[in-house]
N, C-alpha and C. Protein backbone atom coordinates (compact mmCIF):
# COMPACT_ATOMS: atom_id res chain seq x y z
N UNK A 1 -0.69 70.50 89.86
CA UNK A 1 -1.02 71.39 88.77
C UNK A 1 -0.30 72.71 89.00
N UNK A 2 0.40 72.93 88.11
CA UNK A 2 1.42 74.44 88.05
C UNK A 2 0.87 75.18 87.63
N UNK A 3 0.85 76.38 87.80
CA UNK A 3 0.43 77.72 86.89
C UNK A 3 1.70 77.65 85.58
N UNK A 4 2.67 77.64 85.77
CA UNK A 4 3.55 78.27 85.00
C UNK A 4 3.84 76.91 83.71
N UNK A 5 3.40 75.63 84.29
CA UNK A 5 3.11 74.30 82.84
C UNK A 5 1.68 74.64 82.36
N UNK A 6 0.74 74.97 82.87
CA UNK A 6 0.07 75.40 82.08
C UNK A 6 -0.11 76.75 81.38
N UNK A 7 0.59 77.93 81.80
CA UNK A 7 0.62 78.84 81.05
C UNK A 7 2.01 78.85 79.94
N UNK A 8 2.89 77.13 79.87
CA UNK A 8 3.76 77.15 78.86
C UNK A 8 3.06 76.21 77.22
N UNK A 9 2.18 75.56 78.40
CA UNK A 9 1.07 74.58 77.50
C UNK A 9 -0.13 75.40 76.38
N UNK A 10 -0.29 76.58 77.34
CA UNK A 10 -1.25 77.09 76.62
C UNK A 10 -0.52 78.62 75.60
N UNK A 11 0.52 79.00 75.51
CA UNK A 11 1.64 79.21 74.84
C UNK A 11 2.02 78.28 73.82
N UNK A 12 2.57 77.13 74.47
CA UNK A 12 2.90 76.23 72.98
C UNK A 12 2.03 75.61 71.91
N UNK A 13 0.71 75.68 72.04
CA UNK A 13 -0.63 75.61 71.62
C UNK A 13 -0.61 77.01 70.66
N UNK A 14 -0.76 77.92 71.31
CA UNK A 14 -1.13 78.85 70.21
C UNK A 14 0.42 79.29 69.51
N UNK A 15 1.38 79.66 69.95
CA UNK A 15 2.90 79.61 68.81
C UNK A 15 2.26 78.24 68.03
N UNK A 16 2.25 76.71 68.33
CA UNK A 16 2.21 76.00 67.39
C UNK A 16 1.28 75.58 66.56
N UNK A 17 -0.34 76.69 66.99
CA UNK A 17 -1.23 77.18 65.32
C UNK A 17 -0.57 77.77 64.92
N UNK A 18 0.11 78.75 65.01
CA UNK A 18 0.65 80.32 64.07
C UNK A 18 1.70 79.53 63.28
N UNK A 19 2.17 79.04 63.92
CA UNK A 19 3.40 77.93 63.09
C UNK A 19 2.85 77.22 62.05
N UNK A 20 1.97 76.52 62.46
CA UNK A 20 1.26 75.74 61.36
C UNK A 20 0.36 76.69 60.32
N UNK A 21 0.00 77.84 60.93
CA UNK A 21 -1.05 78.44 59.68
C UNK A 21 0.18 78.83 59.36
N UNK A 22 1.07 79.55 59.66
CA UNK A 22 1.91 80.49 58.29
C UNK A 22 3.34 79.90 58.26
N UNK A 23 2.79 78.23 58.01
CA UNK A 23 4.37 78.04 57.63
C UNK A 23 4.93 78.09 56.73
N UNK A 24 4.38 78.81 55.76
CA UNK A 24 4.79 79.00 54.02
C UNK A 24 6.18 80.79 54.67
N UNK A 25 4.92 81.70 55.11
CA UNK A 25 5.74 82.79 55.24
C UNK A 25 6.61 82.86 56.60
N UNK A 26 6.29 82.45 57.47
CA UNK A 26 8.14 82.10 58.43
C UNK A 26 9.09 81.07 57.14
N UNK A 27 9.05 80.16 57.08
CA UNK A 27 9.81 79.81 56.10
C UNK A 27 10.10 80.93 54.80
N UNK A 28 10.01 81.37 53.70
CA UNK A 28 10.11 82.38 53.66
C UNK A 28 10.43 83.53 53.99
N UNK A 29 10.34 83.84 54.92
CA UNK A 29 11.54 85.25 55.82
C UNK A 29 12.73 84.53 56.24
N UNK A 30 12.66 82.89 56.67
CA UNK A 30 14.09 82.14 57.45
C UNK A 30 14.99 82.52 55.55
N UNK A 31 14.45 82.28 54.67
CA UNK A 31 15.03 81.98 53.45
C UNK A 31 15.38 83.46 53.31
N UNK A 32 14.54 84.56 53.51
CA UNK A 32 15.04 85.42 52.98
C UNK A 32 16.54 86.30 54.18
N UNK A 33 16.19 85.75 54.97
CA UNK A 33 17.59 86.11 56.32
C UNK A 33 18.78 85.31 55.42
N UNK A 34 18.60 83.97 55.23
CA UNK A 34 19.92 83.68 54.67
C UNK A 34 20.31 84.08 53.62
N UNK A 35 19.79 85.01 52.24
CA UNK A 35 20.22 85.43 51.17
C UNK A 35 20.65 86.73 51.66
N UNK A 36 20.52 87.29 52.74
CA UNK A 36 21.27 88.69 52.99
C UNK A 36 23.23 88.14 52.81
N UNK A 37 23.35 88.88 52.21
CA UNK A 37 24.91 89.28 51.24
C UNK A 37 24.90 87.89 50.67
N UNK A 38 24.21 87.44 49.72
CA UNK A 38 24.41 86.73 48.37
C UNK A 38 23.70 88.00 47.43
N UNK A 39 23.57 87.19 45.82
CA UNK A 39 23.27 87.99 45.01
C UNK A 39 22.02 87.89 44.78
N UNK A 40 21.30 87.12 45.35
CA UNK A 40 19.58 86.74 45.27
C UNK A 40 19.31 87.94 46.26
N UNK A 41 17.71 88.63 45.02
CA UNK A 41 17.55 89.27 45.67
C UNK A 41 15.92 88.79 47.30
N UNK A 42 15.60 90.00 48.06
CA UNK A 42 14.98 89.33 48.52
C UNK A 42 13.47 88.54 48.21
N UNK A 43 13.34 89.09 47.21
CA UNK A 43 11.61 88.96 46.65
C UNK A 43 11.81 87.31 45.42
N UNK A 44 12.93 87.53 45.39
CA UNK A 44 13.07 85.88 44.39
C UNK A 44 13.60 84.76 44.78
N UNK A 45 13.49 84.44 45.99
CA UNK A 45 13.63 83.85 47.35
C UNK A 45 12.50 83.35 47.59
N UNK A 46 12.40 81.75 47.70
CA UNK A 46 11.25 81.13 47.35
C UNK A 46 11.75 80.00 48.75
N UNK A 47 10.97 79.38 50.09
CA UNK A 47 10.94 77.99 50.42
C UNK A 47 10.60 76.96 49.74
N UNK A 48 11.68 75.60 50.72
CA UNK A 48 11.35 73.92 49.38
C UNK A 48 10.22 73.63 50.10
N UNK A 49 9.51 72.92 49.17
CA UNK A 49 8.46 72.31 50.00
C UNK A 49 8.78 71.01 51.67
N UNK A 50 9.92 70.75 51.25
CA UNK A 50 10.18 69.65 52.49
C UNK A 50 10.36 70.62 53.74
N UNK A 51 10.82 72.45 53.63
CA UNK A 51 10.71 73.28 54.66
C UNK A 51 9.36 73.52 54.87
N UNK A 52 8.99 73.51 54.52
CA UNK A 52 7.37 73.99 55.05
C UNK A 52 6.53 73.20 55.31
N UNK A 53 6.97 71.98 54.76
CA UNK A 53 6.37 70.76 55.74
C UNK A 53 6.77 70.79 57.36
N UNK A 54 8.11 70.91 57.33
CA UNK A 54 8.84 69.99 58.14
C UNK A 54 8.60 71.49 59.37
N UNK A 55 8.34 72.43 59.17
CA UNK A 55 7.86 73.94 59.78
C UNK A 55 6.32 73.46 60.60
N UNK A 56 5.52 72.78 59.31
CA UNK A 56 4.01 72.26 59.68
C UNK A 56 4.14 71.36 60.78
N UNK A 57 4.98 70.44 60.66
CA UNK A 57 5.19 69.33 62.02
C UNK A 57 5.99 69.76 63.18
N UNK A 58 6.82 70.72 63.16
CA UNK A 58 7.17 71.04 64.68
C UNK A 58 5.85 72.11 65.15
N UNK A 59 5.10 72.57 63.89
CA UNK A 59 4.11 73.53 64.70
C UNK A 59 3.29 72.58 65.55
N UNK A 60 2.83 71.66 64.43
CA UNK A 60 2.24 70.75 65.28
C UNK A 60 2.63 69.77 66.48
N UNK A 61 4.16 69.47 66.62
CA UNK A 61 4.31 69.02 67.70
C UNK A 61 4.42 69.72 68.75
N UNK A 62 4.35 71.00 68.48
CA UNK A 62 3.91 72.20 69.64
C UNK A 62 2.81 72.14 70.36
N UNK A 63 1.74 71.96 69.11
CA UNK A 63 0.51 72.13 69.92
C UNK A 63 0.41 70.86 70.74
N UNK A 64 0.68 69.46 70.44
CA UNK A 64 0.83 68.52 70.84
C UNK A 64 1.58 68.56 72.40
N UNK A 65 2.77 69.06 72.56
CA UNK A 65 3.27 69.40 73.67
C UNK A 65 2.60 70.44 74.95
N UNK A 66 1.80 71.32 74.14
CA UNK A 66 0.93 72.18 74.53
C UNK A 66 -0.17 71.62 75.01
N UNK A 67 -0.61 71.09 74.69
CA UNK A 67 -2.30 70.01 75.07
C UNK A 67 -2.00 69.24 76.17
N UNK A 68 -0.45 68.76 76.13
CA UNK A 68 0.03 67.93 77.09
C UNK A 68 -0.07 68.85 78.67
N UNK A 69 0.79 70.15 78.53
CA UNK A 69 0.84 70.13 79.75
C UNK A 69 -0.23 71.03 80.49
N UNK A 70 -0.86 71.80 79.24
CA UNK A 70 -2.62 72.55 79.50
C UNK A 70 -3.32 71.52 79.96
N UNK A 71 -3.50 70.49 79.49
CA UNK A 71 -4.46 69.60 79.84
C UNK A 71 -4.45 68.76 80.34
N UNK A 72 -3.07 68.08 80.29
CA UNK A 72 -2.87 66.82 80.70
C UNK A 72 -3.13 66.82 82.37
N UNK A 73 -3.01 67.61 83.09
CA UNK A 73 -2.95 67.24 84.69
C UNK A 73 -4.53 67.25 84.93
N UNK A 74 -5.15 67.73 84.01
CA UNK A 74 -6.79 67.46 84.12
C UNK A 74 -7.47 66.21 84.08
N UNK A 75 -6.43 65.66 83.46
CA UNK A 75 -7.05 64.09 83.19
C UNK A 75 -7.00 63.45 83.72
N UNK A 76 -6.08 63.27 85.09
CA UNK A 76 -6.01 62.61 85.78
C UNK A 76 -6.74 62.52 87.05
């Protein structure tokens, strides 16, 4: 049991709630970084829904990865 896998476990756990609760607005700021020097401005700059899914599942395979190495050496 490491200190430093479980303090990456219990890190990738909470980044991958925050990921999952606000994956509308990180998506959304990623969208609005790439319209800097086009003609869209920043407020009419909208994410697709397949980004903010696909934002929802790496959050969640965070926490997933996170549980793994927080917890996992407990189980054994």
């Amino acid at each position: 049991m490491d200190g430093q896998s479980i303090l990456f476990g219990v890190l990738s756990v909470g980044g991958g709630i925050l990921s999952y609760r606000y994956a509308y607005r990180l998506t959304k700021l990623g969208e609005q970084l790439d319209s800097i020097g086009s003609q869209t401005r920043w407020h009419e700059v909208e994410p697709t829904d397949w980004n903010v899914l696909l934002t929802k599942l790496l959050g969640l395979f965070f926490v997933a990865l996170g549980l793994y190495y927080a917890v996992g050496p407990y189980l054994t």
